[in-house]
C-alpha atoms as a PDB file:
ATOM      1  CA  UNK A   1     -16.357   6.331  -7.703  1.00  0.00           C
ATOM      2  CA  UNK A   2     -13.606   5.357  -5.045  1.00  0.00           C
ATOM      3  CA  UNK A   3     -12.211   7.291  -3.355  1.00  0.00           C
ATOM      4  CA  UNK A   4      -8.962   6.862  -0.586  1.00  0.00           C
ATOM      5  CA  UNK A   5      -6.957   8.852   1.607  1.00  0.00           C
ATOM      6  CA  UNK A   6      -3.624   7.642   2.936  1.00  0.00           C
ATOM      7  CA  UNK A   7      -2.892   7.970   6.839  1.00  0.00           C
ATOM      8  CA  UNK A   8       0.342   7.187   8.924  1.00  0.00           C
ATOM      9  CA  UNK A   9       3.513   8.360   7.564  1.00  0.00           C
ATOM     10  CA  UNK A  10       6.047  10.084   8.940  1.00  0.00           C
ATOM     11  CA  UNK A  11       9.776  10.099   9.933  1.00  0.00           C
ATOM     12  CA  UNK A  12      11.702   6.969  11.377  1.00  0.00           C
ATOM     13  CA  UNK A  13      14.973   5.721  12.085  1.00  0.00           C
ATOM     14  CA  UNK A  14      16.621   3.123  10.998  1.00  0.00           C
ATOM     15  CA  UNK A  15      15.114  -0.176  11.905  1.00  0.00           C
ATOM     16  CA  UNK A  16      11.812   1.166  13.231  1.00  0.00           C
ATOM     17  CA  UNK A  17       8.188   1.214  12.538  1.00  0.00           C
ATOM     18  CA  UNK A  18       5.459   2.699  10.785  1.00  0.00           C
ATOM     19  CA  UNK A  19       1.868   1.793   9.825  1.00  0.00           C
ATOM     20  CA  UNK A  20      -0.154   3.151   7.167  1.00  0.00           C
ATOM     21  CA  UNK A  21      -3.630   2.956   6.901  1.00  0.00           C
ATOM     22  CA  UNK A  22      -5.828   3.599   4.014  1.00  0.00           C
ATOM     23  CA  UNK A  23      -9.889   4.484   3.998  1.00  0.00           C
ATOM     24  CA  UNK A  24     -11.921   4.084   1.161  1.00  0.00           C
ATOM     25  CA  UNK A  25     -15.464   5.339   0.259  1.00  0.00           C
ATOM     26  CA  UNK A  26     -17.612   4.651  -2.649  1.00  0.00           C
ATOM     27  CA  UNK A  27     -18.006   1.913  -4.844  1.00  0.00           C
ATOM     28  CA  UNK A  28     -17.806  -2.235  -3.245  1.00  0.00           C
ATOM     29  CA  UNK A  29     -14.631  -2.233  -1.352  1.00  0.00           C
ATOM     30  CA  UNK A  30     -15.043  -5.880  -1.141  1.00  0.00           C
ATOM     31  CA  UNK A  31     -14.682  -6.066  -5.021  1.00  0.00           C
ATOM     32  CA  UNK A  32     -11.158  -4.308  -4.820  1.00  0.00           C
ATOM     33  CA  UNK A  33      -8.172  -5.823  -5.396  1.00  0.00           C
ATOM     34  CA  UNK A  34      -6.117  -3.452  -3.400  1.00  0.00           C
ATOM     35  CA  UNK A  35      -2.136  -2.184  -3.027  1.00  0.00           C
ATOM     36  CA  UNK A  36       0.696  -0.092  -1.638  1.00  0.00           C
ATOM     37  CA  UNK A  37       2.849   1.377  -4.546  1.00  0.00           C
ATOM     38  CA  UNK A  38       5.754   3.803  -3.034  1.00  0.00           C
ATOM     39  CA  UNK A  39       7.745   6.751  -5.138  1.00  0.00           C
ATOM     40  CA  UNK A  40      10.973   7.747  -4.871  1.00  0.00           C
ATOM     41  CA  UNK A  41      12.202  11.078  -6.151  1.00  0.00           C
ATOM     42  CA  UNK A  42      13.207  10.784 -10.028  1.00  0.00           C
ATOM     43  CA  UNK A  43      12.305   7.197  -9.984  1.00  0.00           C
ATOM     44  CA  UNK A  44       9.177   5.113 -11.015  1.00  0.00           C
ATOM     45  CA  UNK A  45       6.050   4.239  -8.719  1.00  0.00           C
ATOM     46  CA  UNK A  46       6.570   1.014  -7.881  1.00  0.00           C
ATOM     47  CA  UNK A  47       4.663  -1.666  -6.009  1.00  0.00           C
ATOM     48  CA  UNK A  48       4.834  -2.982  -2.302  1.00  0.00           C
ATOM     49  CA  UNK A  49       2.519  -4.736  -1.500  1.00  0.00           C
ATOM     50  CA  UNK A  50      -0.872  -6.360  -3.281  1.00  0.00           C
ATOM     51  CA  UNK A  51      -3.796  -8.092  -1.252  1.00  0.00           C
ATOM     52  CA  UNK A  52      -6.673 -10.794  -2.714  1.00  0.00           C
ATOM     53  CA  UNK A  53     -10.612  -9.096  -1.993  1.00  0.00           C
ATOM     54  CA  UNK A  54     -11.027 -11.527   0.663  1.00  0.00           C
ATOM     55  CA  UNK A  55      -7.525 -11.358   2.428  1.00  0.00           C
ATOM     56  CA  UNK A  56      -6.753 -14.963   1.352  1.00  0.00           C
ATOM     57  CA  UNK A  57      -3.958 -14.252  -0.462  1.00  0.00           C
ATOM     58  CA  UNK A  58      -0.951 -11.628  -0.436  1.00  0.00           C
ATOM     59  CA  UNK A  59       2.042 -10.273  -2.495  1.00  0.00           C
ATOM     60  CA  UNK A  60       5.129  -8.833  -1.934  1.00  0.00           C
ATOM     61  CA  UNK A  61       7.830  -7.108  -3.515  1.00  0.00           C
ATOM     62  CA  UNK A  62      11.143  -8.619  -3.075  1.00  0.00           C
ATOM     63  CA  UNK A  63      12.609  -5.397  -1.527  1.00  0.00           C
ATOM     64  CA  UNK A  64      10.048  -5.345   1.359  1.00  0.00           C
ATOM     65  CA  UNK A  65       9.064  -9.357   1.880  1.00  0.00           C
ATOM     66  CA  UNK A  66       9.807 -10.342   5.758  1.00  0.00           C
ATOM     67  CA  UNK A  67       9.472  -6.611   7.136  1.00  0.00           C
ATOM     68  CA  UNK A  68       6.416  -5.573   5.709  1.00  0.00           C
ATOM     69  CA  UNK A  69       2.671  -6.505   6.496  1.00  0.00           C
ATOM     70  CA  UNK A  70      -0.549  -5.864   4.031  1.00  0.00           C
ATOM     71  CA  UNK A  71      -4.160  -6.191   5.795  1.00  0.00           C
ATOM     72  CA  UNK A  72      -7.309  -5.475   4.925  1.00  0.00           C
ATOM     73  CA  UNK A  73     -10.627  -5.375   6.708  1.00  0.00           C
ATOM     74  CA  UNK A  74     -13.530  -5.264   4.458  1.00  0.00           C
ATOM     75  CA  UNK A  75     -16.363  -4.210   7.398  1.00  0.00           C
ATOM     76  CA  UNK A  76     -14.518  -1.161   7.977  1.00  0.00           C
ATOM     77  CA  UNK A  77     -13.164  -0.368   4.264  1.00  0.00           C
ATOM     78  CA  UNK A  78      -9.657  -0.247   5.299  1.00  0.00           C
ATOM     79  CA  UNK A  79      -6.317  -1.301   4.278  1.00  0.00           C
ATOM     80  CA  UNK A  80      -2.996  -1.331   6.428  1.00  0.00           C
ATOM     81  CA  UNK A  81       0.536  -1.472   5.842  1.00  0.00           C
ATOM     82  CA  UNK A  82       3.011  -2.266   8.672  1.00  0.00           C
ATOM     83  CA  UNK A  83       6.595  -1.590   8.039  1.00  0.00           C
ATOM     84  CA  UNK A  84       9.393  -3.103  10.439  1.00  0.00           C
ATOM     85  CA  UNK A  85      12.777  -3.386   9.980  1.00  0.00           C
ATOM     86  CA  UNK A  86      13.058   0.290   8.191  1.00  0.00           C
ATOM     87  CA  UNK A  87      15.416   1.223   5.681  1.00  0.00           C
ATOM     88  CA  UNK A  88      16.774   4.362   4.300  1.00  0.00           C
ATOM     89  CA  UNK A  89      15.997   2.861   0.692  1.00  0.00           C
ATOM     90  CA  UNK A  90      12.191   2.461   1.720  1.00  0.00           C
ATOM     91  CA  UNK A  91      11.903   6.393   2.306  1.00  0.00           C
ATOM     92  CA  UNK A  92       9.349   7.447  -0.433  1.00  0.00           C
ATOM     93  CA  UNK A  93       5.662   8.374  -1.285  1.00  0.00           C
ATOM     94  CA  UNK A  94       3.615   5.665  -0.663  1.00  0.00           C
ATOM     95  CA  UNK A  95       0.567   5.448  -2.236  1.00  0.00           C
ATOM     96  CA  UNK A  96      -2.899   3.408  -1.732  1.00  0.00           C
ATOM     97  CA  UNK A  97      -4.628   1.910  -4.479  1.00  0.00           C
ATOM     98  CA  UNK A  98      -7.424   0.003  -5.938  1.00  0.00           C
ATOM     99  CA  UNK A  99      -8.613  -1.590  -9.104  1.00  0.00           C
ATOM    100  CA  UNK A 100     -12.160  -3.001  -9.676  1.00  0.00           C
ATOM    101  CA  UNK A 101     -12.469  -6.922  -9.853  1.00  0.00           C
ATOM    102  CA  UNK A 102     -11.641  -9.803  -7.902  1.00  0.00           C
ATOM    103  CA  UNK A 103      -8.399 -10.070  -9.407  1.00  0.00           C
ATOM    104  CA  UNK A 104      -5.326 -12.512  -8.512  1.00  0.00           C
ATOM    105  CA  UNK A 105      -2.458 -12.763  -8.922  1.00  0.00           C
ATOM    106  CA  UNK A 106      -2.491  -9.265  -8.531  1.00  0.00           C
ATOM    107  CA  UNK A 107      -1.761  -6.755 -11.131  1.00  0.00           C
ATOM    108  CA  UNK A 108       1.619  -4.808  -9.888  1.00  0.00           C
ATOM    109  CA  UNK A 109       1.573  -2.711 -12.666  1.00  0.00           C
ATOM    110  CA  UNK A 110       0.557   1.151 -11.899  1.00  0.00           C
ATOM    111  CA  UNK A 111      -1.466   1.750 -14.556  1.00  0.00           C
ATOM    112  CA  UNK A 112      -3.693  -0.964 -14.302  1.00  0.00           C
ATOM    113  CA  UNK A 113      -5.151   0.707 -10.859  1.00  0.00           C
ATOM    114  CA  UNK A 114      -7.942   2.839 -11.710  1.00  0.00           C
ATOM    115  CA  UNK A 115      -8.043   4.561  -8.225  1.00  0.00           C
ATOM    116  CA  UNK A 116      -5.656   6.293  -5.945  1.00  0.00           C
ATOM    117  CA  UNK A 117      -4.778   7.887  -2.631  1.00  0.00           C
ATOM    118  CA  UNK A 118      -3.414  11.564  -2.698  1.00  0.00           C
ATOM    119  CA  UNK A 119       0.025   9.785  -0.788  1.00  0.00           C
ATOM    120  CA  UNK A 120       1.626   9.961   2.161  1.00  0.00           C
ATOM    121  CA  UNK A 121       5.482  10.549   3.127  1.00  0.00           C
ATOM    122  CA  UNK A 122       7.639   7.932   4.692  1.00  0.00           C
ATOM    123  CA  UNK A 123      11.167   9.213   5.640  1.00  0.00           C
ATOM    124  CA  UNK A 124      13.811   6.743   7.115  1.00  0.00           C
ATOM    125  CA  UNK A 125      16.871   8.146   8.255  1.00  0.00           C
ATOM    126  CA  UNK A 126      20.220   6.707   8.878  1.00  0.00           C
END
């Protein structure tokens, strides 16, 4: 069983910063394809961000590519997210993720990820 918990959200202005961070426990982190989904209010969870088990490869949704950054280090069972260039349209839930298996290209649908963080808020104001 894996288990995450979401760290590093807060409110911004526009065109700042924030990074997440995501721990994870149980199971063989370095068999994880892992991912940042984000939810709106009355709209679907949608994904961010999507990294390979070894770090070799990343993916992006169009919305974020150029001002957001997906890491991973697999020693210390942690993910991160860094968000620049923040947008009122990126405030949202955002949510850590993982699915078993070495799995590219990434699945960016939510309900193929068997495991997720509780969320944490990001609020960008204008």
């Amino acid at each position: 069983q894996v288990e995450l918990a979401e760290s590093g959200g807060g409110l911004v202005q526009a065109g700042g910063s924030l990074r997440l961070s995501c721990a994870a426990s149980g199971g063989f982190f370095d068999s994880q394809t892992m991912a940042w989904f984000r939810q709106a209010p009355g709209t679907v969870r949608e994904i961010v961000a999507a990294i390979r088990w070894n770090g070799a490869n990343t993916y992006y949704a169009d919305s974020v590519k150029g001002r957001f950054t997906i890491s991973r280090d697999n020693a210390k069972m942690t993910i991160g997210l860094q968000m620049d260039a923040l947008k009122p349209e990126d405030t949202a839930v955002y949510y850590c993720a993982a699915v078993p298996g070495r799995l590219w290209p990434s699945p960016t649908q939510s309900t193929t990820y068997n495991y997720w963080g509780q969320g944490t808020q990001v609020t960008v104001s204008s």
